[in-house]
Protein backbone atom coordinates (compact mmCIF):
# COMPACT_ATOMS: atom_id res chain seq x y z
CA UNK A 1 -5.69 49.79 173.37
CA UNK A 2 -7.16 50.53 176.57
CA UNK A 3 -10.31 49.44 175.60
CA UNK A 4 -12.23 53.24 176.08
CA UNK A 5 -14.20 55.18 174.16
CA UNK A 6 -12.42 58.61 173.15
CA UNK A 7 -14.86 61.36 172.03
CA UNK A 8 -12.36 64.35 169.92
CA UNK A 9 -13.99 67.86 170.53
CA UNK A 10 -15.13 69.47 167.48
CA UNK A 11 -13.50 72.55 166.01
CA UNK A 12 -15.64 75.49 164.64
CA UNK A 13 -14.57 75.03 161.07
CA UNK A 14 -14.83 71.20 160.75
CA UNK A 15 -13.29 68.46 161.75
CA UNK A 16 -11.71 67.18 164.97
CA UNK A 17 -9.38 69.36 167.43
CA UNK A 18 -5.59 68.87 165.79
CA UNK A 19 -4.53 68.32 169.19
CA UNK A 20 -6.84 66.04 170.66
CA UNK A 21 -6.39 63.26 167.71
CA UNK A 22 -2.16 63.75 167.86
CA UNK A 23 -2.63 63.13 171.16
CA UNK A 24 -4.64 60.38 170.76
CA UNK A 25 -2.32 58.80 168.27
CA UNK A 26 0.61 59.71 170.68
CA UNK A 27 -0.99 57.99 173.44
CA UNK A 28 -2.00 54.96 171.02
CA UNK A 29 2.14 54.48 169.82
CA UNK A 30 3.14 54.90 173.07
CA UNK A 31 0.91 52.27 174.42
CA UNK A 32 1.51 49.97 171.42
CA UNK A 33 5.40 50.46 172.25
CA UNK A 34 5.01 49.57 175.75
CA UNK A 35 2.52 46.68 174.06
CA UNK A 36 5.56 45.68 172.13
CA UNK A 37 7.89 45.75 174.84
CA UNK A 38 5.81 43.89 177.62
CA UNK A 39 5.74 41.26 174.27
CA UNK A 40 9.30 41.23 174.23
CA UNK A 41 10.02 40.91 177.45
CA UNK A 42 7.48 38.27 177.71
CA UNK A 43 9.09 36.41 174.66
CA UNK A 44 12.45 37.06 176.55
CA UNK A 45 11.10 35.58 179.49
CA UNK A 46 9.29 32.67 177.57
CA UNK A 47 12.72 32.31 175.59
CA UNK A 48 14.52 31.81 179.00
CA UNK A 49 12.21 29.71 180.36
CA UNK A 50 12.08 27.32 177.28
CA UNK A 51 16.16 27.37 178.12
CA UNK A 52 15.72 26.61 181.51
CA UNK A 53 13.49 24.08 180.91
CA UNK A 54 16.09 22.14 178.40
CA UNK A 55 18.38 22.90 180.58
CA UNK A 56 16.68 20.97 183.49
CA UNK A 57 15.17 18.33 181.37
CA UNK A 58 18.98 17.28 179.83
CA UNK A 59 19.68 17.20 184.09
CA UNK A 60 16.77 15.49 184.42
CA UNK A 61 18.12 12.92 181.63
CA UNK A 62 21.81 12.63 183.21
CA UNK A 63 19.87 12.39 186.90
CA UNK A 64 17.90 9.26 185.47
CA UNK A 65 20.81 7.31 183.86
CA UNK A 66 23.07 8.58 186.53
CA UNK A 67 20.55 6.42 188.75
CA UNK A 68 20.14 4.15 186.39
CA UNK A 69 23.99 3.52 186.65
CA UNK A 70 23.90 3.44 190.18
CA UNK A 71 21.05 0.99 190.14
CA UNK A 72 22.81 -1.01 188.00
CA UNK A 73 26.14 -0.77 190.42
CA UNK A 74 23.18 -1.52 193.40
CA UNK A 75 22.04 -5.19 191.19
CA UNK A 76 25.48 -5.78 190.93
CA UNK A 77 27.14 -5.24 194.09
CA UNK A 78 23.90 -6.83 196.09
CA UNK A 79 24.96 -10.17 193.76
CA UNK A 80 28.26 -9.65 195.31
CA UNK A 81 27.20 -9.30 198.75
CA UNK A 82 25.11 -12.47 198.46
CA UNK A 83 28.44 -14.16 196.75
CA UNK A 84 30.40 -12.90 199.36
CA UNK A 85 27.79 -13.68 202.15
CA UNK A 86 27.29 -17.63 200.80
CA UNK A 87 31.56 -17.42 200.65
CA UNK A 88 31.43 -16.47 204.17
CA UNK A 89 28.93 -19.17 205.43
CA UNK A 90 31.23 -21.68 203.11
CA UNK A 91 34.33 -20.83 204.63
CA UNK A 92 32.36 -20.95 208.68
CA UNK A 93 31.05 -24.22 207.94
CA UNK A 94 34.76 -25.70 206.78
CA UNK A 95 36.55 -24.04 209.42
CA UNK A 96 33.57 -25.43 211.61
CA UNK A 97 34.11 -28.55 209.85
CA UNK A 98 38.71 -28.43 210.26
CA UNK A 99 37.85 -27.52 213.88
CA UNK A 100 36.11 -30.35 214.65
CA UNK A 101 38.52 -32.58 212.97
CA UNK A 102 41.35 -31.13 214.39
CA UNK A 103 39.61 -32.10 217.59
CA UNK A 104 39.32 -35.26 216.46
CA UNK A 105 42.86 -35.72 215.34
CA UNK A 106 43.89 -33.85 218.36
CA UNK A 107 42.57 -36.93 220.34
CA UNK A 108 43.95 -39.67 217.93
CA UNK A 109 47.59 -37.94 218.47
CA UNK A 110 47.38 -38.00 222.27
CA UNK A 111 45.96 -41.51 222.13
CA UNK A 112 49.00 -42.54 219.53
CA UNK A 113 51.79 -40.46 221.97
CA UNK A 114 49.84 -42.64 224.87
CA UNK A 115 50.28 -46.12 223.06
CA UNK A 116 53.87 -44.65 221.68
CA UNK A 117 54.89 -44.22 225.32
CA UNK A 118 53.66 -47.60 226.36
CA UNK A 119 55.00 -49.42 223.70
CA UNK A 120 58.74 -47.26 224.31
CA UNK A 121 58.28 -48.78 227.92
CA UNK A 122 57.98 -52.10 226.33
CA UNK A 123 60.83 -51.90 224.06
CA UNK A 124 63.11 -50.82 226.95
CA UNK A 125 61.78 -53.50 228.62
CA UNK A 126 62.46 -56.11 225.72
CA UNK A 127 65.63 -54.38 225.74
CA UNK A 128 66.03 -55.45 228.87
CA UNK A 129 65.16 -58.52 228.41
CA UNK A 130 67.01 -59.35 225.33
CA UNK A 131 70.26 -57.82 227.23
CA UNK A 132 69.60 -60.56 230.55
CA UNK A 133 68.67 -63.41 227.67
CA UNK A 134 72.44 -62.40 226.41
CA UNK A 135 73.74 -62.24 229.54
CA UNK A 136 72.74 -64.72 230.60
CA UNK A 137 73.50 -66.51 227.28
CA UNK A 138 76.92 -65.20 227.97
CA UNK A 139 76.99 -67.26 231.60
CA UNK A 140 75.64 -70.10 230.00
CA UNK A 141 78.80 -70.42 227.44
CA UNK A 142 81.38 -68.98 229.68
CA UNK A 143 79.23 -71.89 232.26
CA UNK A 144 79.44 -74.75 229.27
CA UNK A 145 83.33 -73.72 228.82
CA UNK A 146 84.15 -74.26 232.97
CA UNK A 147 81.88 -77.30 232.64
CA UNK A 148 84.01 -78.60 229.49
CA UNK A 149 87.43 -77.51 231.06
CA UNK A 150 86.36 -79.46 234.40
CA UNK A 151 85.54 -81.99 231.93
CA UNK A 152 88.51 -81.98 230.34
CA UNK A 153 90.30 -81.64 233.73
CA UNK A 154 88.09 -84.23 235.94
CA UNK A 155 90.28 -87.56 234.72
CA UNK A 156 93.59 -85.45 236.03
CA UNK A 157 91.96 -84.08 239.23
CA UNK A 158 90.73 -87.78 240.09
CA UNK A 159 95.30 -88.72 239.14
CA UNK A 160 95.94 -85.93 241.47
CA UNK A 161 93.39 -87.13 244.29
CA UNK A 162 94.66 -90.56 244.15
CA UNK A 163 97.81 -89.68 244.05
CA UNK A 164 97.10 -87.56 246.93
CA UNK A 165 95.07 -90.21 249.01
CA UNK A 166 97.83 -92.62 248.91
């Protein structure tokens, strides 16, 4: 098995020398044993290695749909993202757009509390007005009752004066 050439010694009667060829076929099992065992351990090894290699290719299968998955998840939450990035650029624009028009309404109520003032003024200055217009109203009636009474009272006055004169 080693690949040499073994020459047995010759005995005087014949043959080869007993213990040259049993130790030839000593050394020939023993290095066909230790043939067979380097070919076990080699099919042990080749064995484990076959097992290994499974074993990482079914890893190698969970790693891929595991990323898979998370590419998947990745698709799926960028589409969020953008949805919640457009959502975000919606809602700046109307509050852009509510700020400006409560700016806008903002000047429409001080320009309404500015003409409500003014026309508060003129109302207490109708008021006013309408209370003198009564008052005077008042004057006027109490004035056309005096003027009737002296009416009323004129023909005695004029008795009493000539009455007096005389």
């Amino acid at each position: 098995m080693t690949g040499e050439v073994k020459f047995f010694r010759k005995r005087f009667f014949g043959g080869f020398n007993r213990d040259d060829v049993v130790d030839y076929v000593a050394k020939l099992a023993k290095e066909r044993n230790e043939s067979r065992d380097a070919k076990e351990a080699a099919e042990e090894e080749v064995f484990a290695l076959v097992s290994e290699t499974e074993s990482i290719r079914l890893e190698l299968e969970s790693a891929k749909r595991e990323a898979e998955s998370l590419n998947d998840e990745a698709v799926s939450l960028r589409g969020e993202l953008e949805n919640a990035r457009r959502t975000a650029d919606e809602s700046r624009v109307a509050k852009e757009r509510a700020e400006q028009e409560t700016r806008v309404l903002a000047g429409q109520v001080t320009s309404l509390r500015e003409e409500l003032e003014e026309a508060t003024k003129a109302a207490d200055e109708g008021k006013k007005l309408i209370a003198e217009a009564l008052e005077a109203k008042a004057k006027a009636a109490a004035f056309e009752a005096v003027k009737k009474t002296f009416t009323e009272l004129e023909p005695a006055i004029n008795d009493l004066r000539a009455v007096f004169e005389a």
